[in-house]
Protein backbone atom coordinates (compact mmCIF):
# COMPACT_ATOMS: atom_id res chain seq x y z
CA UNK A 1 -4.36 37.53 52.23
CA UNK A 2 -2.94 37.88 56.10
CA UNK A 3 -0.11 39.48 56.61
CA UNK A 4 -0.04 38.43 60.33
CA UNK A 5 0.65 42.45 61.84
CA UNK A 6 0.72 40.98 65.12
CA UNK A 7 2.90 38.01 64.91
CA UNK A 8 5.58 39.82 62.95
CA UNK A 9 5.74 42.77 65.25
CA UNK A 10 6.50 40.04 68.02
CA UNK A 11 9.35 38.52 65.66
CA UNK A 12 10.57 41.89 65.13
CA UNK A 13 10.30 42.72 68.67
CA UNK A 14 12.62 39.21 69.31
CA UNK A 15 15.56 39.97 67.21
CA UNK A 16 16.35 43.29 67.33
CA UNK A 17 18.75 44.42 70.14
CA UNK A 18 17.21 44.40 73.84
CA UNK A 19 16.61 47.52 75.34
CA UNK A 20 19.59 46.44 77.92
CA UNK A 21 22.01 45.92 74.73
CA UNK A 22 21.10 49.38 72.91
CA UNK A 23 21.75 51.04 76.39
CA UNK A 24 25.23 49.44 76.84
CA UNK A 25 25.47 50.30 72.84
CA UNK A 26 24.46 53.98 73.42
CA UNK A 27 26.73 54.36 76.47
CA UNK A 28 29.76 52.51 74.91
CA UNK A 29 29.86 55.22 71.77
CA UNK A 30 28.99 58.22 73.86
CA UNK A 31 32.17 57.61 76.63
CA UNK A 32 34.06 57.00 73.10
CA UNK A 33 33.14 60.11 71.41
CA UNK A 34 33.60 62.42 75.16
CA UNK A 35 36.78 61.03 75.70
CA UNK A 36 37.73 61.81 71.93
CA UNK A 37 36.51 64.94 72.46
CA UNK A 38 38.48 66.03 75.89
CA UNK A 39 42.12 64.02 74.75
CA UNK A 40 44.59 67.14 74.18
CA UNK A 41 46.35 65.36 71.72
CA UNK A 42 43.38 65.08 69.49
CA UNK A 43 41.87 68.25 70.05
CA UNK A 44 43.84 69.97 67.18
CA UNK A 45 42.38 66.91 64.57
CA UNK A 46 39.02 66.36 65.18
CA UNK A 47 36.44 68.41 63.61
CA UNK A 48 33.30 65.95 64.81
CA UNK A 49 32.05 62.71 65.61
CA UNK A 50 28.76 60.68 64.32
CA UNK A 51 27.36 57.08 64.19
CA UNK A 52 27.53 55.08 60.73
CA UNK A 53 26.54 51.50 60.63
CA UNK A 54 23.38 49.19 60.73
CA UNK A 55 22.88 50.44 64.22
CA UNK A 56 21.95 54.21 62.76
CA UNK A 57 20.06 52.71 59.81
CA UNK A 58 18.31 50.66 61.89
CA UNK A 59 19.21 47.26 60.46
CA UNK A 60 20.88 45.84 63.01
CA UNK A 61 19.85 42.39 64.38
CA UNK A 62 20.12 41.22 67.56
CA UNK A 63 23.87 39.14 68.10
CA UNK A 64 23.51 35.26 68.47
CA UNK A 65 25.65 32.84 69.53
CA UNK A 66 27.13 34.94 72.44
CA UNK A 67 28.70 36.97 69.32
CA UNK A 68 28.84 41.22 69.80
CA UNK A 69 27.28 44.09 67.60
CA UNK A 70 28.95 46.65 66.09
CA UNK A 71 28.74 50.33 66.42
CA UNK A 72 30.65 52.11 63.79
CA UNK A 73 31.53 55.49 65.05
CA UNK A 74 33.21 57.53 62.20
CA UNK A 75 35.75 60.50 63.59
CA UNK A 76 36.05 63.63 60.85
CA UNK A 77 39.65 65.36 61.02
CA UNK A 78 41.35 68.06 59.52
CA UNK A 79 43.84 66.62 58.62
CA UNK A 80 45.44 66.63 54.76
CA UNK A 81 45.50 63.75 53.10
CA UNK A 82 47.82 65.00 50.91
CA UNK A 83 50.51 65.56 53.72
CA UNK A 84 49.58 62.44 56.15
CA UNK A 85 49.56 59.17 55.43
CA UNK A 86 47.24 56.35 56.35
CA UNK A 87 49.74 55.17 58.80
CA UNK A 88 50.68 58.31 60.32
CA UNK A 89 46.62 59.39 60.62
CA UNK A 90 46.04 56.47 62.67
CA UNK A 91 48.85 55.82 64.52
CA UNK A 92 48.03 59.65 66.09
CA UNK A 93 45.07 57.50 68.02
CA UNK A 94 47.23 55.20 69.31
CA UNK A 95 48.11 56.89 72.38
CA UNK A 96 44.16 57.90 73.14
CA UNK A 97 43.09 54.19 72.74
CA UNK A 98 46.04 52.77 74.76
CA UNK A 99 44.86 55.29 77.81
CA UNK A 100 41.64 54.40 77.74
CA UNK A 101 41.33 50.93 76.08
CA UNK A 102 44.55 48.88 77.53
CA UNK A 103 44.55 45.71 75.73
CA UNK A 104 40.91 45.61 74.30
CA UNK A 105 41.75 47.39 70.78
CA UNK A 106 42.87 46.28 67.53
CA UNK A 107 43.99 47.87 64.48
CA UNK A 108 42.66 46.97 61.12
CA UNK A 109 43.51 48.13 57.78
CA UNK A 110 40.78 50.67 58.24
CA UNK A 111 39.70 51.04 61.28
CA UNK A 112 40.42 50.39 65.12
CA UNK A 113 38.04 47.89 67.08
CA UNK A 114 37.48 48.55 70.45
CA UNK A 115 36.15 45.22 72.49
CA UNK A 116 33.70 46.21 75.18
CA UNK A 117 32.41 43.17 77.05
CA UNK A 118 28.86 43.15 75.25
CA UNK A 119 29.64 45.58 71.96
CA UNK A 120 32.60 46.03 69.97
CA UNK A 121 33.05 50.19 69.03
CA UNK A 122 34.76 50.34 65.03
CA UNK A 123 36.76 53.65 65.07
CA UNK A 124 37.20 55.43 61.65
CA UNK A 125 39.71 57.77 60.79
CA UNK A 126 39.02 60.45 58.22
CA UNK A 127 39.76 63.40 56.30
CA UNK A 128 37.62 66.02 54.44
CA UNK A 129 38.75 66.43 51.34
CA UNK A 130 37.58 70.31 50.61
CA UNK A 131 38.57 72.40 54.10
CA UNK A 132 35.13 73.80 52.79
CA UNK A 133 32.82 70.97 54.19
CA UNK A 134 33.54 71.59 57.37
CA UNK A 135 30.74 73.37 58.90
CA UNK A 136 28.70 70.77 57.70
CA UNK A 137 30.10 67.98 59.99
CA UNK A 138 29.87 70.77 62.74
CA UNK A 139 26.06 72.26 62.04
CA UNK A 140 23.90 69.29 60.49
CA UNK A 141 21.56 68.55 63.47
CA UNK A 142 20.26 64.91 61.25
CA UNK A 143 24.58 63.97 60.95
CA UNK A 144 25.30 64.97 64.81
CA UNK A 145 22.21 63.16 66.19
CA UNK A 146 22.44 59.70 68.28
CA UNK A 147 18.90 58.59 66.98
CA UNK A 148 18.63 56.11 64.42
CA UNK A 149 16.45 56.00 61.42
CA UNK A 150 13.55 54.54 63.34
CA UNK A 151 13.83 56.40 66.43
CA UNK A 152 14.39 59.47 64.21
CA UNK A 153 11.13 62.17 65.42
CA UNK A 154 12.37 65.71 64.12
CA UNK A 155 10.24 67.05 61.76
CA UNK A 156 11.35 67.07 57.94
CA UNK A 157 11.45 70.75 56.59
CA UNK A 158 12.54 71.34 53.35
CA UNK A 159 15.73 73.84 52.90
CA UNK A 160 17.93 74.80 50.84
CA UNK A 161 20.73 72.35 53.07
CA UNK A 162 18.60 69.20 53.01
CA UNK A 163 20.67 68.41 50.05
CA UNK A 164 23.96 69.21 51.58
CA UNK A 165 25.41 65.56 52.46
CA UNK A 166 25.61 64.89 48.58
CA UNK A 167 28.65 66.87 48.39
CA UNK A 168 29.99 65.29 51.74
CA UNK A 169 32.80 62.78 50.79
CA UNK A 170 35.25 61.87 53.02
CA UNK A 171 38.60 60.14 53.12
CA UNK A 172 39.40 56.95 54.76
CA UNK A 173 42.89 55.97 55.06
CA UNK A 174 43.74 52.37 54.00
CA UNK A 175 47.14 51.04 55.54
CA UNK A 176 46.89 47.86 53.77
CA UNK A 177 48.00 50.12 50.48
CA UNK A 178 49.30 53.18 52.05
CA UNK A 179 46.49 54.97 50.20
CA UNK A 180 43.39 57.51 50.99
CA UNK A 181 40.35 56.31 49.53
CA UNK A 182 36.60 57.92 48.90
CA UNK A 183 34.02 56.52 51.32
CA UNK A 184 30.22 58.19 51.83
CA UNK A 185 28.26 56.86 55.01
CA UNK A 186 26.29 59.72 54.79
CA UNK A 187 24.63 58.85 51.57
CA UNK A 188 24.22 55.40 52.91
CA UNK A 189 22.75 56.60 55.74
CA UNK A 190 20.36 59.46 54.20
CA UNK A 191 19.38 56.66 51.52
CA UNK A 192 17.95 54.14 53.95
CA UNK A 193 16.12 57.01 55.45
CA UNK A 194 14.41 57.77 52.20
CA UNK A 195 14.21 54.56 51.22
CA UNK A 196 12.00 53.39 54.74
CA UNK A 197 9.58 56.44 54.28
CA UNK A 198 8.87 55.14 50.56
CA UNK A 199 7.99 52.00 51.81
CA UNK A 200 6.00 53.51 54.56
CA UNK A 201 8.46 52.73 57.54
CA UNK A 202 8.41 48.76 56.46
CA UNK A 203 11.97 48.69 54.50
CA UNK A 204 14.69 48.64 57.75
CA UNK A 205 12.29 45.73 58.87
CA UNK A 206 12.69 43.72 56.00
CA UNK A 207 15.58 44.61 55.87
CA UNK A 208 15.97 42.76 59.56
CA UNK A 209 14.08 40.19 58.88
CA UNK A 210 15.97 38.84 55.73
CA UNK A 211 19.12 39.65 57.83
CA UNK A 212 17.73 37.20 60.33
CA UNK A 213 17.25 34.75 57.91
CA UNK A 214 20.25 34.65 56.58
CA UNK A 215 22.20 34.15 60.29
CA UNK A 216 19.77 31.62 61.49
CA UNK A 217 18.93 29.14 58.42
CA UNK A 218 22.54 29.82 56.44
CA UNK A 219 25.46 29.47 57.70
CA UNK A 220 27.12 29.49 54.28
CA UNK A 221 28.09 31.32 52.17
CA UNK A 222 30.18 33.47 54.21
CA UNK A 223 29.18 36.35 51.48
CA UNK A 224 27.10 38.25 51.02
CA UNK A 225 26.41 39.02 54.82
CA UNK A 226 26.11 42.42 56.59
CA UNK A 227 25.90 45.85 54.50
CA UNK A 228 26.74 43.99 50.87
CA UNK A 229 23.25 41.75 51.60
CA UNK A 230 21.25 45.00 53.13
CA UNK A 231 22.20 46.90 49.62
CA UNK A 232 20.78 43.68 47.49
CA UNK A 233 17.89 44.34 49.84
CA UNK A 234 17.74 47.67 48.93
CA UNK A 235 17.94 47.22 45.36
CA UNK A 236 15.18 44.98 45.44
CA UNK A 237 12.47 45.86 47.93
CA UNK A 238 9.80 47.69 46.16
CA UNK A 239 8.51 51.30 47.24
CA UNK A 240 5.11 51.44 48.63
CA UNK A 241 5.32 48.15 50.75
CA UNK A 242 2.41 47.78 52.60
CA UNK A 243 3.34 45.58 54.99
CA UNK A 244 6.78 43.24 56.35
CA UNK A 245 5.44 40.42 55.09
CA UNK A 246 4.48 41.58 51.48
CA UNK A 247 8.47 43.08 51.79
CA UNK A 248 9.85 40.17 52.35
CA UNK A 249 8.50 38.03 49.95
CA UNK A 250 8.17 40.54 46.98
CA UNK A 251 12.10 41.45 47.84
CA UNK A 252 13.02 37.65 47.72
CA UNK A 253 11.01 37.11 44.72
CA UNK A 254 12.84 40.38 42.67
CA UNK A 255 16.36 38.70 43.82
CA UNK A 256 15.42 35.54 42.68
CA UNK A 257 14.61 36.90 39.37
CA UNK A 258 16.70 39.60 38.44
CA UNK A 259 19.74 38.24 39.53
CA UNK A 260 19.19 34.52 38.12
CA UNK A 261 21.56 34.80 35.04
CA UNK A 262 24.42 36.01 36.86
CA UNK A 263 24.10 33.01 38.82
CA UNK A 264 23.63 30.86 36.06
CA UNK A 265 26.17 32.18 34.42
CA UNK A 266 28.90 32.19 37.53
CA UNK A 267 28.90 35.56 37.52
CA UNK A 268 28.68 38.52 40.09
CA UNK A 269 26.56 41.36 39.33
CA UNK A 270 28.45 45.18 40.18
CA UNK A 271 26.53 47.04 42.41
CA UNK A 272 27.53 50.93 43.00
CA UNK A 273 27.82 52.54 46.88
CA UNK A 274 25.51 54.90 47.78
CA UNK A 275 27.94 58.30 47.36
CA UNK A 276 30.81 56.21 45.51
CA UNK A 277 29.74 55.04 42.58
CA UNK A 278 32.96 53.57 41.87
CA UNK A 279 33.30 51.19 44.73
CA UNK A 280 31.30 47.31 44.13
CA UNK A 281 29.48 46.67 46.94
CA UNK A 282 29.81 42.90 46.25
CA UNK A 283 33.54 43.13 45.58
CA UNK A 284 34.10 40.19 47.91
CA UNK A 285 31.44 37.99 46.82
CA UNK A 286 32.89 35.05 44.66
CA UNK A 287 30.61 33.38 41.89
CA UNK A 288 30.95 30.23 43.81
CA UNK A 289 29.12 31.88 47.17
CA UNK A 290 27.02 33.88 45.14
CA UNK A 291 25.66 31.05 43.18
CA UNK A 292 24.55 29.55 46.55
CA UNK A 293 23.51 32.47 48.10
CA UNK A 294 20.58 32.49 45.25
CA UNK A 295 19.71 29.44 45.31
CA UNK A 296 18.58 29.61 49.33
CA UNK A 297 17.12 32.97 47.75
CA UNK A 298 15.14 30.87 45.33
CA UNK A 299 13.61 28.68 47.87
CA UNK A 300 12.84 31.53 50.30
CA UNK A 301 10.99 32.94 47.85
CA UNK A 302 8.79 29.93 47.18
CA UNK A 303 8.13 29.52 50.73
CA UNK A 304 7.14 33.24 51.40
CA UNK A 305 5.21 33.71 48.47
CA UNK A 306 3.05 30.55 49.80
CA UNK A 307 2.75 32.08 52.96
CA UNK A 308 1.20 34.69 51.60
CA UNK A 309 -1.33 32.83 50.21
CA UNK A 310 -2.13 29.64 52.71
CA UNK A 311 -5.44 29.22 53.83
CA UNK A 312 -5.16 29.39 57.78
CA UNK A 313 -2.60 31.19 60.06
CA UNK A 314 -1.48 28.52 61.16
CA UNK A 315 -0.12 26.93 58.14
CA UNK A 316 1.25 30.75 57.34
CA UNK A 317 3.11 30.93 60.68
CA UNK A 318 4.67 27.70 60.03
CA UNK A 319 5.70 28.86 56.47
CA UNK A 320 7.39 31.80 58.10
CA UNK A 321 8.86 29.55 60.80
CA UNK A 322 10.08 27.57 58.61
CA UNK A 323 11.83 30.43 56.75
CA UNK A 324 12.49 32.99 59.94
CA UNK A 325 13.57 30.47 62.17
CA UNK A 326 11.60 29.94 65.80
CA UNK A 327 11.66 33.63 66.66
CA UNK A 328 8.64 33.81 64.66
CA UNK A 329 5.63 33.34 67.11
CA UNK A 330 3.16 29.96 66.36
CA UNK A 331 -0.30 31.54 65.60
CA UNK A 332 -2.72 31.08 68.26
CA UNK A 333 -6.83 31.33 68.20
CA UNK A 334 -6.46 34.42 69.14
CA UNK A 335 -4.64 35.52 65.61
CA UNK A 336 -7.11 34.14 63.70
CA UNK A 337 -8.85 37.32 62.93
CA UNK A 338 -5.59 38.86 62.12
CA UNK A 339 -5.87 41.85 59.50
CA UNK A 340 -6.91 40.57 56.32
CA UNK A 341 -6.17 42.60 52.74
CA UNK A 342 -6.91 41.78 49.27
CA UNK A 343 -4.41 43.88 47.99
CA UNK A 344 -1.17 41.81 48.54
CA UNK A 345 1.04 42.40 45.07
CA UNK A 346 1.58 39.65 42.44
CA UNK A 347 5.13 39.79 41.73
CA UNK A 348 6.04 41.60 38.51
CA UNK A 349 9.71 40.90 38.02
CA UNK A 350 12.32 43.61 36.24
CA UNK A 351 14.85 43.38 33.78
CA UNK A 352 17.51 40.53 35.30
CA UNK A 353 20.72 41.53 33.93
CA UNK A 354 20.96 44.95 34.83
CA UNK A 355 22.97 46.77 37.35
């Protein structure tokens, strides 16, 4: 079977973000975090910045529709949660973002947006809960870094603080409720990591891919989108994936399966957070939209797995079109000696109604 290396490097090349947008990205987050970092106000509060977000686990896509990425920048402060409230943590940024963001930011229930002309910068506030953690949002060279999972070239050595973010909660304030509530990027982060090596660097690309999929050929549901449909992903994609293509089609192929009866049944499976086990990933997600969401699942799945397997690239790439949309390349003569392997998996589904 082909796996067509060539053309999906090209469609991979075509929808993640240009190198023009991840410069604007990496400059818009870097002026954030200096000017967090030199506001007098602040100083007192912040123990450190870092990047969250699809655009550190390298799953972003590239924005369509003259729509704007996200970069999640999440801001660690001392400050007790015990003491402060949600309203009274965020309202001390107030002053920072109207001096440097007049009229561009918004508050949310848990965050401030920031709207740059070509990226919008989500600001979250929160609070260690053990005064005990600190160091490690000051010292861990992997947290502090600006690369993202692909771009990601230090060297792994084993110590005993590789473990160290699993006992790295933080806090984020909700103002809807006036509550303080657990959240973990870290583990989401430090998950996808492991996850892509395990699948020899092919999972944040099917993980893109899929992503793409969903924006160009679905417009509804409206759920699952963004991190919620990156998690099913990631519950699904097997370990060991040889290649994007196998990926895709073996992830699609697990979803279809072992998420059927819930559909079937108008139900939502629960799906723990990395870090928090007690929040559902797919809390939002109603039976309705998830129904529908498998059902274009279903067919994807059909239409990969015969990609797989058609005779000619040709008929492949147009199975792939016809599933990623035109940003996958028409093969050419010169694919037609594309790398060939024997060794594409069968599907072999797993239990359906588990969690």
């Amino acid at each position: 079977m082909n796996t067509l290396p060539t053309l999906f490097n090209e469609f991979l090349s075509g929808i993640r973000p240009t190198p023009t947008q991840r410069t604007e990205y990496k400059e818009g987050h870097q002026r954030l975090r200096e000017r967090l970092a030199e506001f007098d106000d602040l100083k007192p509060y912040i123990v450190s910045t870092f990047l969250q977000g699809s655009y550190r686990r390298s799953t972003a896509v590239r924005p369509k529709d003259g729509t704007r990425s996200d970069v999640d920048i999440v801001v660690v402060t001392n400050l007790d949660s015990t003491v402060v409230t949600p309203k009274q943590a965020m309202d001390k940024f107030v002053p920072f973002l109207k001096k440097y963001y007049p009229e561009i930011w918004e508050t949310n229930d848990r965050s401030f947006t920031i709207n740059l002309s070509s990226v919008k910068l989500d600001l979250v506030i929160t609070a260690a809960p053990n005064a005990g953690d600190m160091k490690f949002f000051t010292s861990s060279a992997a947290l502090l870094s600006d690369e993202s999972i692909e771009e990601w070239s230090r060297p792994e050595t084993k110590s005993a603080s590789d473990d160290a973010w699993k006992s790295q909660p933080l806090l984020i304030p909700d103002r809807s409720v006036s509550e303080w509530h657990e959240t973990h990027p870290i583990a989401q982060i430090e998950w996808t990591r492991l996850k892509n090596k395990n699948c020899n660097g092919n999972y944040v690309n099917v993980v893109k891919a899929i992503k793409w999929w969903r924006k160009v050929c679905h417009t509804t549901p409206k759920y699952p989108k963004g991190y919620p449909l990156e998690h099913l992903i990631g519950q699904c994609c097997p370990d060991d994936t040889q290649s994007v293509a196998e990926g895709i089609a073996l992830t699609l192929e697990e979803m279809s399966f072992r998420y059927r009866q819930y559909a079937n049944s108008n139900a939502v499976p629960v799906l723990a957070d990395h870090g928090v086990p007690s929040h559902d990933v797919l809390k939002r997600v109603t039976p309705e939209e998830f129904k529908e969401f498998h059902e274009q699942v279903d067919e994807a799945a059909k239409i990969a797995r015969s990609a797989l397997s058609a005779e000619s690239n040709i008929e492949m790439a147009e199975l792939w079109r016809s599933i990623l949309g035109d940003k996958f390349p028409e093969a050419k003569k010169e694919h037609s000696s594309g790398s060939r392997t024997s060794d594409v998996r069968a599907f072999t589904p797993h239990a359906p109604w588990c969690n």
